[in-house]
Protein backbone atom coordinates (compact mmCIF):
# COMPACT_ATOMS: atom_id res chain seq x y z
CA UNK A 1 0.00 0.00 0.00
CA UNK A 2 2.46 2.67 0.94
CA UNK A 3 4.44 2.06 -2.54
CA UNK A 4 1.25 2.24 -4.47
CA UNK A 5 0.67 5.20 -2.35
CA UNK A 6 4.10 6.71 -3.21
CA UNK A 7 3.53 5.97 -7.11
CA UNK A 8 0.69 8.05 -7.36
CA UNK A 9 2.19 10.75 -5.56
CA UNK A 10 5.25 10.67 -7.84
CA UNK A 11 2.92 10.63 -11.13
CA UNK A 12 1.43 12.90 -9.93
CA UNK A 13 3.89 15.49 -8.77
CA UNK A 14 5.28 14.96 -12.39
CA UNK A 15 2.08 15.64 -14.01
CA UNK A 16 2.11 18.92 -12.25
CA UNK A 17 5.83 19.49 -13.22
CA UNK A 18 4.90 19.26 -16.66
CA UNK A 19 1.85 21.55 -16.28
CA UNK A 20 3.82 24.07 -15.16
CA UNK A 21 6.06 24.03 -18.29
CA UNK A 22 3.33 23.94 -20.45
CA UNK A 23 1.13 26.83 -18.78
CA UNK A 24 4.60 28.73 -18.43
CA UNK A 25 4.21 30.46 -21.57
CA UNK A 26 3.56 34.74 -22.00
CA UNK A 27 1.33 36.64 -23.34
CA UNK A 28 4.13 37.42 -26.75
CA UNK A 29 6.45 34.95 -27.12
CA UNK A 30 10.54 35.69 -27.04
CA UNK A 31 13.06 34.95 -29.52
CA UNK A 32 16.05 35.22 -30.28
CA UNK A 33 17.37 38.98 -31.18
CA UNK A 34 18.93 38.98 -35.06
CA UNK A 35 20.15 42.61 -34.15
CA UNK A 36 22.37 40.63 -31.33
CA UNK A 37 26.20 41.08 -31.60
CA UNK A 38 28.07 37.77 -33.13
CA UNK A 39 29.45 37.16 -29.40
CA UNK A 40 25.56 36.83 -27.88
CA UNK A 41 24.47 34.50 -30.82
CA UNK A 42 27.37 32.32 -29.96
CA UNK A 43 27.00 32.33 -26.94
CA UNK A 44 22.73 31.19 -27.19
CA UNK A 45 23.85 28.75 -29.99
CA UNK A 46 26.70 27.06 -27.27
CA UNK A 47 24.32 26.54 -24.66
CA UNK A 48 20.52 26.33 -26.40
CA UNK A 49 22.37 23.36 -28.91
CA UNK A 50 23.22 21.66 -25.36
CA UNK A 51 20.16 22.28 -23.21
CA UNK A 52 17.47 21.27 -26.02
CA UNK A 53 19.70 18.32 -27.39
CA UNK A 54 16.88 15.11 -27.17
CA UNK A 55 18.46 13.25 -24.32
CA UNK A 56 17.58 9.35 -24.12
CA UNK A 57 15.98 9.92 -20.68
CA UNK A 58 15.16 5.63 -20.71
CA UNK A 59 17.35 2.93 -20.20
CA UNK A 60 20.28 1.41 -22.38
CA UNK A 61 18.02 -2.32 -22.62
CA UNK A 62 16.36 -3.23 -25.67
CA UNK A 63 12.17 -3.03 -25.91
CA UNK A 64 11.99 -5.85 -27.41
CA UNK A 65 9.93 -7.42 -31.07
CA UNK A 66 7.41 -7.06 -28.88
CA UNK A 67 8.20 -4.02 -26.82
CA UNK A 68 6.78 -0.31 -27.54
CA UNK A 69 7.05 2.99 -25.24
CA UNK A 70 4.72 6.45 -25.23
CA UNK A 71 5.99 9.15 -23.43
CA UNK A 72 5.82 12.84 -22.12
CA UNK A 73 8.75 14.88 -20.60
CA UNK A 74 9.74 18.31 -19.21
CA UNK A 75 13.14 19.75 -18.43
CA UNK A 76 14.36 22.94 -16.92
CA UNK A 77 17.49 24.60 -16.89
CA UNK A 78 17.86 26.92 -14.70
CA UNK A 79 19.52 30.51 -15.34
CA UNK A 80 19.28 29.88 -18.53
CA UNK A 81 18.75 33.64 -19.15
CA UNK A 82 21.66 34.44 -17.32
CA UNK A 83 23.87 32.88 -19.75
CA UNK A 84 22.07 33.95 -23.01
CA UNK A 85 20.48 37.28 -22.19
CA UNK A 86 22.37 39.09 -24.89
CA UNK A 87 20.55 37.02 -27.62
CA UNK A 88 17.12 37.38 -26.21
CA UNK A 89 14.22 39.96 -27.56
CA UNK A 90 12.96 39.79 -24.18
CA UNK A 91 13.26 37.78 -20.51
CA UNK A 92 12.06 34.17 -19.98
CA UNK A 93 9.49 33.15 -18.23
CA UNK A 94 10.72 32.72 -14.55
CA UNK A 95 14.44 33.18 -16.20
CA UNK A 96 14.88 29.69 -16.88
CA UNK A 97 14.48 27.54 -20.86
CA UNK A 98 11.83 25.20 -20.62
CA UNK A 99 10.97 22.30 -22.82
CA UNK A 100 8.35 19.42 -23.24
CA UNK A 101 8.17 16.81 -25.31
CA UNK A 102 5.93 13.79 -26.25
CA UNK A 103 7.28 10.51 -28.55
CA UNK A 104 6.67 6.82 -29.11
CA UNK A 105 9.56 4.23 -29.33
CA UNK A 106 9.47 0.86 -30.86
CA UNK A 107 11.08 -2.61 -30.56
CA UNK A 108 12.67 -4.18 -33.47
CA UNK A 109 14.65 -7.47 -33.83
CA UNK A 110 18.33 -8.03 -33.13
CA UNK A 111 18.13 -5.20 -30.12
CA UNK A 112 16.84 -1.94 -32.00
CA UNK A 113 14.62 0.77 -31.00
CA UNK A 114 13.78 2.95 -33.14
CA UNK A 115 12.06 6.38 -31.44
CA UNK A 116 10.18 9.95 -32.82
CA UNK A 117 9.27 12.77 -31.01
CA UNK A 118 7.26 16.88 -30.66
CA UNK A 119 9.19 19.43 -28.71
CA UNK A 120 8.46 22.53 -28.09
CA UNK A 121 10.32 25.56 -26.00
CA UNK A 122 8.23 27.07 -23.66
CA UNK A 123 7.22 30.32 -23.99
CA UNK A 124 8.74 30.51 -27.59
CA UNK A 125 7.49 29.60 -31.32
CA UNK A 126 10.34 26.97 -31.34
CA UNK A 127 9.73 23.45 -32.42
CA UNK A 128 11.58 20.49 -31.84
CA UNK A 129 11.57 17.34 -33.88
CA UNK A 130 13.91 14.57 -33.19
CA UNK A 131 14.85 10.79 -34.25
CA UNK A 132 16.75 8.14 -32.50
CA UNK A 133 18.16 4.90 -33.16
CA UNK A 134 19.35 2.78 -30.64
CA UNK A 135 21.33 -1.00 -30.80
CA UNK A 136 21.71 -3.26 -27.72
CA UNK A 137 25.87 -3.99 -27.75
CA UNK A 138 24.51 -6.53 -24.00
CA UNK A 139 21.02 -6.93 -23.42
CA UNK A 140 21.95 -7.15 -19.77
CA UNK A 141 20.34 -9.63 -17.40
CA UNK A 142 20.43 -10.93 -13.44
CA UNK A 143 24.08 -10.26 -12.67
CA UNK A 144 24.96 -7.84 -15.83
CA UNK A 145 24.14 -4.58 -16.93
CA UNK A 146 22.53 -3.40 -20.52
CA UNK A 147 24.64 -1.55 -22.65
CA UNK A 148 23.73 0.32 -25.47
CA UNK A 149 24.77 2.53 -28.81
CA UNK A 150 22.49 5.74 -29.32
CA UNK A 151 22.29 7.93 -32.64
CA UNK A 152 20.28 10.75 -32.66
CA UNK A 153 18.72 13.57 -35.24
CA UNK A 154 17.21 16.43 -34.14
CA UNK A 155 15.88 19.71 -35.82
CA UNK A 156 14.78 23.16 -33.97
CA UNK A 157 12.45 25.37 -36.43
CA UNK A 158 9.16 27.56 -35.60
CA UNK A 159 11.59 30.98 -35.10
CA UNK A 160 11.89 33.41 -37.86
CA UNK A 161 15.68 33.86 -36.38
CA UNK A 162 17.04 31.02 -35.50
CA UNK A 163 17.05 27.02 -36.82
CA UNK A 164 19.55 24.35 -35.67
CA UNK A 165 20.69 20.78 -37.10
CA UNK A 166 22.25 18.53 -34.63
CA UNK A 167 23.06 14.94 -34.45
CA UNK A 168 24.30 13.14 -31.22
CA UNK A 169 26.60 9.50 -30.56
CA UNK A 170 26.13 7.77 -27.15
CA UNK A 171 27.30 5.51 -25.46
CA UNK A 172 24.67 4.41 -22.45
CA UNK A 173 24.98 1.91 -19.80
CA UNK A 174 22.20 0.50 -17.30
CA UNK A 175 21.19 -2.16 -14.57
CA UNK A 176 18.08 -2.68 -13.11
CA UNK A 177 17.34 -4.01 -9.27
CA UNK A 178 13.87 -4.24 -8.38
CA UNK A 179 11.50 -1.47 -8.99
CA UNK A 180 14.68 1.14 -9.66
CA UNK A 181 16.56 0.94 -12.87
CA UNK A 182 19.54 3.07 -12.81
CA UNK A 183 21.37 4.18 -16.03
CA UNK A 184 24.23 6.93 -17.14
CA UNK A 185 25.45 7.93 -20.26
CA UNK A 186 27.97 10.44 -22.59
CA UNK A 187 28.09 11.18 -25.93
CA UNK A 188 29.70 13.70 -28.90
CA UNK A 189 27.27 16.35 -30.71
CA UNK A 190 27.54 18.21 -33.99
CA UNK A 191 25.36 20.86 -33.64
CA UNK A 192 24.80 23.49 -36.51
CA UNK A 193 22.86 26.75 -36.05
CA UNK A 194 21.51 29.35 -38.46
CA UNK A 195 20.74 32.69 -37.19
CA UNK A 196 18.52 35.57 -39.88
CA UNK A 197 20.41 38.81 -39.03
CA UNK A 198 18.73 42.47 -38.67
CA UNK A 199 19.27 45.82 -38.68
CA UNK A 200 22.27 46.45 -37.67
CA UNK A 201 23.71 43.77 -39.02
CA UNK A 202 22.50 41.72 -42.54
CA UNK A 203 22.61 38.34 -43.99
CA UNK A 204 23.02 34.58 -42.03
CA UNK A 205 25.44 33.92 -39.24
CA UNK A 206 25.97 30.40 -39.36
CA UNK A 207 27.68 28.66 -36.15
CA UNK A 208 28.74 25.09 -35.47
CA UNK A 209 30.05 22.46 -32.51
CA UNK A 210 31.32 19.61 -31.60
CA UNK A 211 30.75 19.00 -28.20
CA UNK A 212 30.33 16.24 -25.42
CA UNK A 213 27.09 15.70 -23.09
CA UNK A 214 27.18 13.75 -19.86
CA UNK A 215 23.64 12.37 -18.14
CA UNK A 216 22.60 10.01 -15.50
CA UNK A 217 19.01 9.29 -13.69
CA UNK A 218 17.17 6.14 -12.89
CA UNK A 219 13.86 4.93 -13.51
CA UNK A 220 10.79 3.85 -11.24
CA UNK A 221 9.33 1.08 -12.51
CA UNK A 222 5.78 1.15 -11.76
CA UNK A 223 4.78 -1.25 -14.46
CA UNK A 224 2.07 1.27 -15.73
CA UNK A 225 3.51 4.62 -16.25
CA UNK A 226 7.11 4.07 -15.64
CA UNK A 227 8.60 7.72 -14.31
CA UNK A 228 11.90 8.63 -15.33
CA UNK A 229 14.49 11.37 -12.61
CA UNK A 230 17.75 12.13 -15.46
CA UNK A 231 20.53 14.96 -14.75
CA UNK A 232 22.09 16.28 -18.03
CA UNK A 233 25.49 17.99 -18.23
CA UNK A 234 25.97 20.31 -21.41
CA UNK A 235 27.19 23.92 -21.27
CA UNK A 236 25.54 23.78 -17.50
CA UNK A 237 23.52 21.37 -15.24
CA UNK A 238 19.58 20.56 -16.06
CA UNK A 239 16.93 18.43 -14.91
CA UNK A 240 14.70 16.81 -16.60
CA UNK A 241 11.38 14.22 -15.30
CA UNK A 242 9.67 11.72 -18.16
CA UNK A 243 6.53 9.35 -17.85
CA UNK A 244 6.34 6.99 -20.29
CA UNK A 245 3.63 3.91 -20.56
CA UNK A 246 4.68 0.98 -22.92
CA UNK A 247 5.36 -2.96 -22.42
């Protein structure tokens, strides 16, 4: 009773979490600023290409032929404004870059999931729409853990300034025990962004990176939804909370 009890409290309190994020938005949404020195729209391409990238945010084992997953998600980075304000047209809601998500994976034979999913930034006409691949290298099992390769796609659109390619390589390692599945991860990202200069400025600024992500979380099984804690480590520290419902 008391870890039923528990389970509804933590779907819950991520329900709300993602209410929040969604609700979050203003009246006029921000964007980013084309009349922004070169320095600012580095500086939003170094850590928006980071905070947005489409973490995995589920566990390195395989679903399965079988095996299918739903999902919703929020994450929050915190001062994101602080770091970006420059590039802005105006302030963030509550200073911080929200985004939510919603995507489907599926199982396929030989230890591939194949995954879609709809972002978008909170409080901002920018869109999110990502791909992933994923390949078991160890299924895992009683006494070893799952480890898995990643591959990722992802494309940010919806802004009359800004758009952004960016792919993504991981390398992701789990191990469940019990009800608690916990799982960590790092990978490289090429990220390419495209920013529509104004007055005083004219023309495209284009600006690209290589960089390297870091996460970790673990997962509460609750059969149906499963609920998902992950810390990612880009340009700075976020949080993010998923709950997905699959087999």
């Amino acid at each position: 009773m008391q870890s039923k009890g528990f389970g509804r409290f933590a779907v819950l309190g991520c329900f709300a979490v993602l209410a929040v994020l969604v609700g979050a938005a203003p009246v006029r949404a921000w964007d980013v600023d084309g009349g922004a020195a070169t320095v600012d729209l580095e500086a939003f391409h170094d850590n928006f290409s980071l905070a947005a990238y489409p973490y995995p945010r589920h566990s390195a084992k395989p679903l399965g032929t079988l095996g299918f997953d739903v999902w919703v998600d929020g994450m929050v980075a915190p001062n994101f404004e602080d770091e970006v304000r420059g590039a802005l047209d105006k302030g963030l809601p509550g200073g911080y870059l929200g985004i939510y998500r919603v995507g489907a994976r599926k199982g396929l034979p030989f230890g591939i999931d194949l995954g879609a999913s709809y972002g978008k930034v909170v409080g901002s006409d920018i869109k999110l729409l990502a791909g992933e691949v994923s390949w078991a290298i160890l299924d895992g099992g009683v006494a070893t853990p799952a480890l898995g390769l990643r591959g990722t796609y992802q494309r940010a659109s919806g802004s009359n300034v800004y758009s952004l390619d960016q792919a993504g390589l991981e390398l992701e390692i789990s191990k469940g025990f019990a009800v608690l599945t916990p799982f960590a991860g790092a990978g490289v990202v090429w990220s390419d962004s495209t920013f529509e200069r104004s007055a005083p400025f004219s023309g495209e600024l284009s600006v690209s990176s290589t960089d390297t992500v870091l996460y970790g979380g673990v997962i509460l099984n609750l059969l149906i939804p499963k609920i998902v804690f992950e810390v990612e480590k880009g340009q700075t520290v976020q949080g993010a909370i998923r709950i997905s419902f699959g087999l």
